[in-house]
Protein backbone atom coordinates (compact mmCIF):
# COMPACT_ATOMS: atom_id res chain seq x y z
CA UNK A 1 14.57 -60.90 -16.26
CA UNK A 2 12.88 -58.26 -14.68
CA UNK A 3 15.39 -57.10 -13.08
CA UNK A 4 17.91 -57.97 -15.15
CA UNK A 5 16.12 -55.40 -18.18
CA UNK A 6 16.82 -52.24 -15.75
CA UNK A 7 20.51 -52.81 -14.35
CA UNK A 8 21.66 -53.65 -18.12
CA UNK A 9 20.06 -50.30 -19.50
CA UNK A 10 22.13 -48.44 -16.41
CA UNK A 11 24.97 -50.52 -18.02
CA UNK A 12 24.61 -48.83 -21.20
CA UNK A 13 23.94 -45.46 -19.85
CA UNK A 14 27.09 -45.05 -17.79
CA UNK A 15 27.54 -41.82 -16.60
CA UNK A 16 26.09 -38.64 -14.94
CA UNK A 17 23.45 -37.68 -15.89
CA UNK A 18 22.82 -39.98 -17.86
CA UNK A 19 21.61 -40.20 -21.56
CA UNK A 20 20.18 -42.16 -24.50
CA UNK A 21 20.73 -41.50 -27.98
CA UNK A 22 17.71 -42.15 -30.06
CA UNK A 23 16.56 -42.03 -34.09
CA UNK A 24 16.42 -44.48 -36.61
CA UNK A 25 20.01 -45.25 -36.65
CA UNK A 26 20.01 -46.04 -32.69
CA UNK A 27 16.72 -48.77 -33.03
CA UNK A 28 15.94 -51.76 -33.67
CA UNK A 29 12.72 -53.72 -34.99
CA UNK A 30 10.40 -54.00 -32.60
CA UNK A 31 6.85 -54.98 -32.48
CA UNK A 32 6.91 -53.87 -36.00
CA UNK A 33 8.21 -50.61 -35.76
CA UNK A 34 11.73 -49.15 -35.00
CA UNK A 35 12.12 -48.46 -31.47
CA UNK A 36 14.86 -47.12 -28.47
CA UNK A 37 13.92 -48.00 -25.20
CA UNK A 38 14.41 -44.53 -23.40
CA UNK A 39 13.97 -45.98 -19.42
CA UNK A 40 12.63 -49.06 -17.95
CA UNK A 41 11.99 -49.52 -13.83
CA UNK A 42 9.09 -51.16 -12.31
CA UNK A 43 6.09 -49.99 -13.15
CA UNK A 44 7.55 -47.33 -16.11
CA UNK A 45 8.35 -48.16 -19.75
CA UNK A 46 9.28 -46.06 -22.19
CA UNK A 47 10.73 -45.93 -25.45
CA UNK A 48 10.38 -43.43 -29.22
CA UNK A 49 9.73 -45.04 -31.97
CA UNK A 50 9.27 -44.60 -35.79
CA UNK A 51 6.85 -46.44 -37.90
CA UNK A 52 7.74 -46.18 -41.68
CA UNK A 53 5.22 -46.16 -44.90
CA UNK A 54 3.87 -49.74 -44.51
CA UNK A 55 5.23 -50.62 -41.34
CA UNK A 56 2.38 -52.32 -39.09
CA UNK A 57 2.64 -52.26 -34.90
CA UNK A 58 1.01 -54.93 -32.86
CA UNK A 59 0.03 -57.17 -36.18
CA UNK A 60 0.30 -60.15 -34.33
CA UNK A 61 -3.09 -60.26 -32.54
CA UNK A 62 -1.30 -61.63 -29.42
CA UNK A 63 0.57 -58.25 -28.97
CA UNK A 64 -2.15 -56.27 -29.55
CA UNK A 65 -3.69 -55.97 -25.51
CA UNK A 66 -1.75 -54.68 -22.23
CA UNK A 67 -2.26 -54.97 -18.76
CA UNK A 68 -1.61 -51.27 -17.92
CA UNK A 69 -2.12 -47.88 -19.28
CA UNK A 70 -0.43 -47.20 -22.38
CA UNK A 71 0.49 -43.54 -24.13
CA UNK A 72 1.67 -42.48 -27.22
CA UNK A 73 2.25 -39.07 -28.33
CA UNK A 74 3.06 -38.07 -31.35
CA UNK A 75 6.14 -36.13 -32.53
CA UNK A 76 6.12 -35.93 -36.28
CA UNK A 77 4.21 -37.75 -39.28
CA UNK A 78 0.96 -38.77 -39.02
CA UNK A 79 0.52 -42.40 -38.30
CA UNK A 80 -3.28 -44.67 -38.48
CA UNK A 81 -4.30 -45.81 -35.09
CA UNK A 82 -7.00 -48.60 -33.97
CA UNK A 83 -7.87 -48.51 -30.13
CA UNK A 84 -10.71 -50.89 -29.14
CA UNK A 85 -11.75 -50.87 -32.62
CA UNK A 86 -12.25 -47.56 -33.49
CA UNK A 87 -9.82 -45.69 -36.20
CA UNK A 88 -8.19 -43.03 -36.18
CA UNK A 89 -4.97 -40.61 -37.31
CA UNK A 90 -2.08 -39.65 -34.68
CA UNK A 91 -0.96 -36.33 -35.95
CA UNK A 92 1.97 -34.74 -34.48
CA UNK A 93 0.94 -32.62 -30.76
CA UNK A 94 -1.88 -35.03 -30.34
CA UNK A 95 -1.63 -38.22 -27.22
CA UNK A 96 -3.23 -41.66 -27.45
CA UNK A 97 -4.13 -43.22 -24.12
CA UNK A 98 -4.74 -46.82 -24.28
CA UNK A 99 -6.27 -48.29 -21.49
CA UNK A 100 -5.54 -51.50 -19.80
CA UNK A 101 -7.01 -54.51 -21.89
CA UNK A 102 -7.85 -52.43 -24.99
CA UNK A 103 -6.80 -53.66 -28.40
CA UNK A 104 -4.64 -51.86 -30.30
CA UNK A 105 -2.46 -51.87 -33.54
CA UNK A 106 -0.75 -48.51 -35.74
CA UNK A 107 0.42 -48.36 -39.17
CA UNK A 108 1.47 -46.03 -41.48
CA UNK A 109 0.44 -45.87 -44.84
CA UNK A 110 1.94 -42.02 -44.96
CA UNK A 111 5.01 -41.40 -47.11
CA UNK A 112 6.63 -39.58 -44.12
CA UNK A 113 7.98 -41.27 -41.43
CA UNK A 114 5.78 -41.50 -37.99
CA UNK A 115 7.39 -40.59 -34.66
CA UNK A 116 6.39 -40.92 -31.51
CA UNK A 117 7.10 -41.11 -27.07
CA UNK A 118 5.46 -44.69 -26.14
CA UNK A 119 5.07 -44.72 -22.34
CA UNK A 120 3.78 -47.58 -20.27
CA UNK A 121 2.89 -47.23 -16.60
CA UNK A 122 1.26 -48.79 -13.80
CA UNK A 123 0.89 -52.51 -12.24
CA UNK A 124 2.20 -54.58 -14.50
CA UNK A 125 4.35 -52.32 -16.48
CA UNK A 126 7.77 -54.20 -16.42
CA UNK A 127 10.64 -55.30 -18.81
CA UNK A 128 9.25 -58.39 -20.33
CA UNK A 129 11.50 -61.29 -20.50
């Protein structure tokens, strides 16, 4: 699946140079936020996403730690944040790193929409099956 993740996203993005439409209408539920997967290849993944007023990302306990680095940076909305237990808000211009096996959930109890760039890099960093 791995692989498979990667040569399908080339499939969709057909074309030189090549392009992804993203915003709400272009996502899908995903971790419990709406999300477009921007790129994938070994080692990179990347997506934006939007968390709406009462949305919750990485509820499930189980989601909630990675094996590599994590970033998000935020775009517009303010959103809560909870990185190995400490709170705190994403505003828009401000970056998030998450290190590797660090908990961490968002949520948005905001009336304005939260977006944001999610990257994930490093060992490990692959298209999950």
């Amino acid at each position: 699946m791995a692989g498979f993740l990667p040569l399908t996203f080339h499939f969709w993005t057909r074309g030189f140079p090549e392009t992804v439409s993203f915003g709400p209408s272009a996502g899908r539920e995903v971790h419990g936020a709406t999300m477009v997967v921007l790129y994938y290849q070994k080692g990179l993944r990347s997506a934006w996403g939007q968390i709406r007023k009462g949305q919750r990302v990485n509820a499930d306990p189980r989601d909630q730690v990675n094996p590599f680095p994590t970033m998000i940076i935020g775009l517009r909305g303010r959103a809560m944040a909870k990185v190995g237990g400490i709170e705190s808000v994403l505003e828009p211009g401000q970056m998030v790193f998450i290190p590797p096996g660090i908990a961490h959930e968002a949520w948005n109890p905001f009336d304005e929409p939260a977006e944001f760039i999610l990257l994930m890099f490093g060992d490990g960093a692959r298209p999950r099956p």
